[in-house]
Protein backbone atom coordinates (compact mmCIF):
# COMPACT_ATOMS: atom_id res chain seq x y z
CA UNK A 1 6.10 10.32 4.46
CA UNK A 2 3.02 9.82 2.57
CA UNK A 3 4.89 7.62 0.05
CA UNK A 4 6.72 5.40 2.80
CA UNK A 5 2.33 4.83 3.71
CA UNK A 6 1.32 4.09 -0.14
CA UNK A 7 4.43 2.06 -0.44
CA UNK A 8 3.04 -0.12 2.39
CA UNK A 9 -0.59 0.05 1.29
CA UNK A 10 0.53 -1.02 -2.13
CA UNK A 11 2.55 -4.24 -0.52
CA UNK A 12 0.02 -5.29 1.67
CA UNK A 13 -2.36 -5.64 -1.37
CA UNK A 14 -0.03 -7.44 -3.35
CA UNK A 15 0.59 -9.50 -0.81
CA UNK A 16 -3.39 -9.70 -0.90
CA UNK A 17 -3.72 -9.20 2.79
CA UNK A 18 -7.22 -7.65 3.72
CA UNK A 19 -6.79 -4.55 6.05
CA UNK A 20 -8.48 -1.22 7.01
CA UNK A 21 -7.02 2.28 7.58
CA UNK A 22 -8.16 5.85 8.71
CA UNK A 23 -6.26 9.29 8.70
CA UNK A 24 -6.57 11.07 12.01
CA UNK A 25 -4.55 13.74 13.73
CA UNK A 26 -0.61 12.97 14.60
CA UNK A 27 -0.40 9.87 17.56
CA UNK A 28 2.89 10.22 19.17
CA UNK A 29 1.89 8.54 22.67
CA UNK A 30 0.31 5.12 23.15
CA UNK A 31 -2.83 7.47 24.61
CA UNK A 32 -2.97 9.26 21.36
CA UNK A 33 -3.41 5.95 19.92
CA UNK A 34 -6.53 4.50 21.94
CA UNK A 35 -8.99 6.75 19.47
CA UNK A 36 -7.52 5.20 16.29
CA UNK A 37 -7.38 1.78 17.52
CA UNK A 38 -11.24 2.07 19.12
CA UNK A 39 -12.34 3.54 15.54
CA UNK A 40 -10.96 0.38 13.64
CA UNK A 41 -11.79 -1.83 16.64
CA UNK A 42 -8.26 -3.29 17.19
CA UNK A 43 -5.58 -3.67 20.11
CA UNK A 44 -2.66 -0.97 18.83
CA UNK A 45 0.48 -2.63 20.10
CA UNK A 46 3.52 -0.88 21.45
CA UNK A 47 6.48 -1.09 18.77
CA UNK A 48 9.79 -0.81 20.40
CA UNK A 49 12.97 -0.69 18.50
CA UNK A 50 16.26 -2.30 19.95
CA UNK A 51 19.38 -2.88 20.12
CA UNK A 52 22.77 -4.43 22.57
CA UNK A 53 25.09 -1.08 23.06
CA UNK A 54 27.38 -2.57 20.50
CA UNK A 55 24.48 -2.77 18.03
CA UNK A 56 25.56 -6.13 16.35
CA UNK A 57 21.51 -6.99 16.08
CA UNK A 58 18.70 -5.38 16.06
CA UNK A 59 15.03 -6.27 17.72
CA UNK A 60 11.48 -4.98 16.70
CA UNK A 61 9.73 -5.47 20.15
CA UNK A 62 5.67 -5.53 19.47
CA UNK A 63 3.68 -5.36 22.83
CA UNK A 64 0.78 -5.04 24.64
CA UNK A 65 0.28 -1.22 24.95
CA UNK A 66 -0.14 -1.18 28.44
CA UNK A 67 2.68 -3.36 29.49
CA UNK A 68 5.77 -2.57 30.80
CA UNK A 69 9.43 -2.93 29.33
CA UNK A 70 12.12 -4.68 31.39
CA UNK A 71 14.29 -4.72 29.58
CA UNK A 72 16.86 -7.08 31.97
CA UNK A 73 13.54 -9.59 31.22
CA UNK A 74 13.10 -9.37 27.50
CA UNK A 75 17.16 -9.63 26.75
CA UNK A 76 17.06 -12.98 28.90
CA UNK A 77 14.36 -14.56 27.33
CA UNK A 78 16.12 -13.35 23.96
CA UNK A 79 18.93 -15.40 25.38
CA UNK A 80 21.51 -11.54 24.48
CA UNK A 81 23.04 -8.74 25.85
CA UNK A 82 21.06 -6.26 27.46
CA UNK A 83 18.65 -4.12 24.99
CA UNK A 84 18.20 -0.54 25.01
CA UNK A 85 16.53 1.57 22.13
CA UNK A 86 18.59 1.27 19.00
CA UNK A 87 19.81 4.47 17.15
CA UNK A 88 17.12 6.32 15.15
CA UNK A 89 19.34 6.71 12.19
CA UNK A 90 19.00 2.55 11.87
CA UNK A 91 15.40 2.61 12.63
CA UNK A 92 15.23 4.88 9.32
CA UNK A 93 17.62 2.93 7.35
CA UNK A 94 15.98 -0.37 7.97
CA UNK A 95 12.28 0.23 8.26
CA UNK A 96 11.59 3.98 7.19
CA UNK A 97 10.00 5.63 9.82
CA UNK A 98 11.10 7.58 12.73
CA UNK A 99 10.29 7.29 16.82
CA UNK A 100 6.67 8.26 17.17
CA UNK A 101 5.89 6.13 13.96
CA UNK A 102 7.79 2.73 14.51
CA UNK A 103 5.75 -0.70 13.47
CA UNK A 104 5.90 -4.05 12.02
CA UNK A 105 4.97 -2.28 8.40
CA UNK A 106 8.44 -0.90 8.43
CA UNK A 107 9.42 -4.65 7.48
CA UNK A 108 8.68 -4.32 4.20
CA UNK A 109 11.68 -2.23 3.92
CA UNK A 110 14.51 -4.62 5.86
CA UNK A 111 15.52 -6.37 2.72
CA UNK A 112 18.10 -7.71 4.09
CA UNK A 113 16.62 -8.66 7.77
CA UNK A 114 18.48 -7.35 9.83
CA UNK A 115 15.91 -6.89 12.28
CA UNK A 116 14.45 -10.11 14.55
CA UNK A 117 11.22 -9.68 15.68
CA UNK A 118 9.94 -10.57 19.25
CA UNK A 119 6.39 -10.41 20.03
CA UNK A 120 4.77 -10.23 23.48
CA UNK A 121 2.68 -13.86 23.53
CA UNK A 122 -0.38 -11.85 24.89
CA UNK A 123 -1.01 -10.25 21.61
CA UNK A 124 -1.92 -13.82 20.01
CA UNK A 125 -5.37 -13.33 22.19
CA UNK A 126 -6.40 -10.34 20.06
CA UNK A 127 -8.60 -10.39 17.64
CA UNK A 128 -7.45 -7.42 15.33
CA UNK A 129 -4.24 -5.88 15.54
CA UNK A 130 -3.79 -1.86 14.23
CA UNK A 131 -0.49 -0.07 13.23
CA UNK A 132 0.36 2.87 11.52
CA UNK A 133 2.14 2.25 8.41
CA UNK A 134 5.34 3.65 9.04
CA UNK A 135 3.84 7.47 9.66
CA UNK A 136 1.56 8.54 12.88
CA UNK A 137 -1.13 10.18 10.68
CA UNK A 138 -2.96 7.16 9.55
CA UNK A 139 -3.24 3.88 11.12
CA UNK A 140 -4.37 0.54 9.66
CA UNK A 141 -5.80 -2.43 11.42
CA UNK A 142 -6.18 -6.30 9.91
CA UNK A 143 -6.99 -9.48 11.93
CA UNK A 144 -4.35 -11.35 13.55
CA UNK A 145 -4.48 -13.92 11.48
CA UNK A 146 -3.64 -11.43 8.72
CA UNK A 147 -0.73 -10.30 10.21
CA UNK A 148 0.70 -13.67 11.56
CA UNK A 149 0.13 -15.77 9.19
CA UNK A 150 -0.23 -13.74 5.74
CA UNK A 151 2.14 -10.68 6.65
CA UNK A 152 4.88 -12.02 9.15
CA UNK A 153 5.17 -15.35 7.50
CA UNK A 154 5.05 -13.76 4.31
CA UNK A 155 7.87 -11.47 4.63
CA UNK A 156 9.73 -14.81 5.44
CA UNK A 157 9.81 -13.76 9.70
CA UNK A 158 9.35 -16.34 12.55
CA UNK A 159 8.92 -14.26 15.32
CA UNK A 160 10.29 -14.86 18.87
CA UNK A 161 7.15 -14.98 21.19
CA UNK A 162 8.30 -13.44 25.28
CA UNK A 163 6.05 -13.10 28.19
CA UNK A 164 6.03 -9.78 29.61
CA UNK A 165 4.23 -8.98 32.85
């Protein structure tokens, strides 16, 4: 997995965005999480992957960590069928990384966008956003300007902003 992380690395400085990162110990659980996000200072969203049961689109879901999915809430304001977690084989074929691991970095690796991103409006109040880069061993962190405006927009996504309670 440590190539899917360099790969990323090596994008993000092409794409000269400024960023962070530090190795710790394997984060499966938003709680594992709170000690890599408090050493580089940033909010550590929750990174859902989705899907309708027919899979016909797929949704990267970045949230608050301590909020809670509905998903009856986030499918309505998505205006489709109702979302549960997507199939782990597509979360490796589009963004390579598994459950445990899943992030916004992984869009450097949906050439062909098949995944929409929706991203909990609350998030735009932080001032630093971390993730890990596609593997729960390291985690990287960047402001949110960085990743709205330099990353997001310059992987060519217009993200779908939902209020969740």
């Amino acid at each position: 997995m440590a190539d899917v992380r360099d790969t990323v690395f090596e994008q993000l400085r092409s794409m000269g965005i400024a960023f962070e990162w530090i190795e710790h110990a394997a984060a499966h659980t938003m709680e594992e999480c709170r000690i890599p996000a408090e050493q580089l200072n940033a909010l550590m969203p929750k990174n859902l992957f989705l899907a309708p049961r027919n899979h016909s689109l797929f949704y990267l879901l970045i949230m608050r960590p301590d909020a809670e999915f509905r998903t009856s809430d986030i499918s309505h304001q998505l205006g489709v069928s109702r979302l549960g977690f997507a199939p782990q084989e597509k979360l490796w074929e589009f963004m390579h990384t598994k459950p445990g691991a899943i992030s916004p970095m992984g869009l450097l690796f949906d050439e062909g966008r098949e995944v929409r991103v929706a991203v909990d409006e609350e998030l735009l109040k932080a001032e630093r956003l971390a993730f890990h880069p596609c593997e729960n061993t390291s985690s990287l962190a960047m402001s949110k300007e960085a990743f709205f405006k330099e990353y997001l927009s310059g992987l060519g996504r217009n993200p779908e902003f939902v209020k969740i309670g």
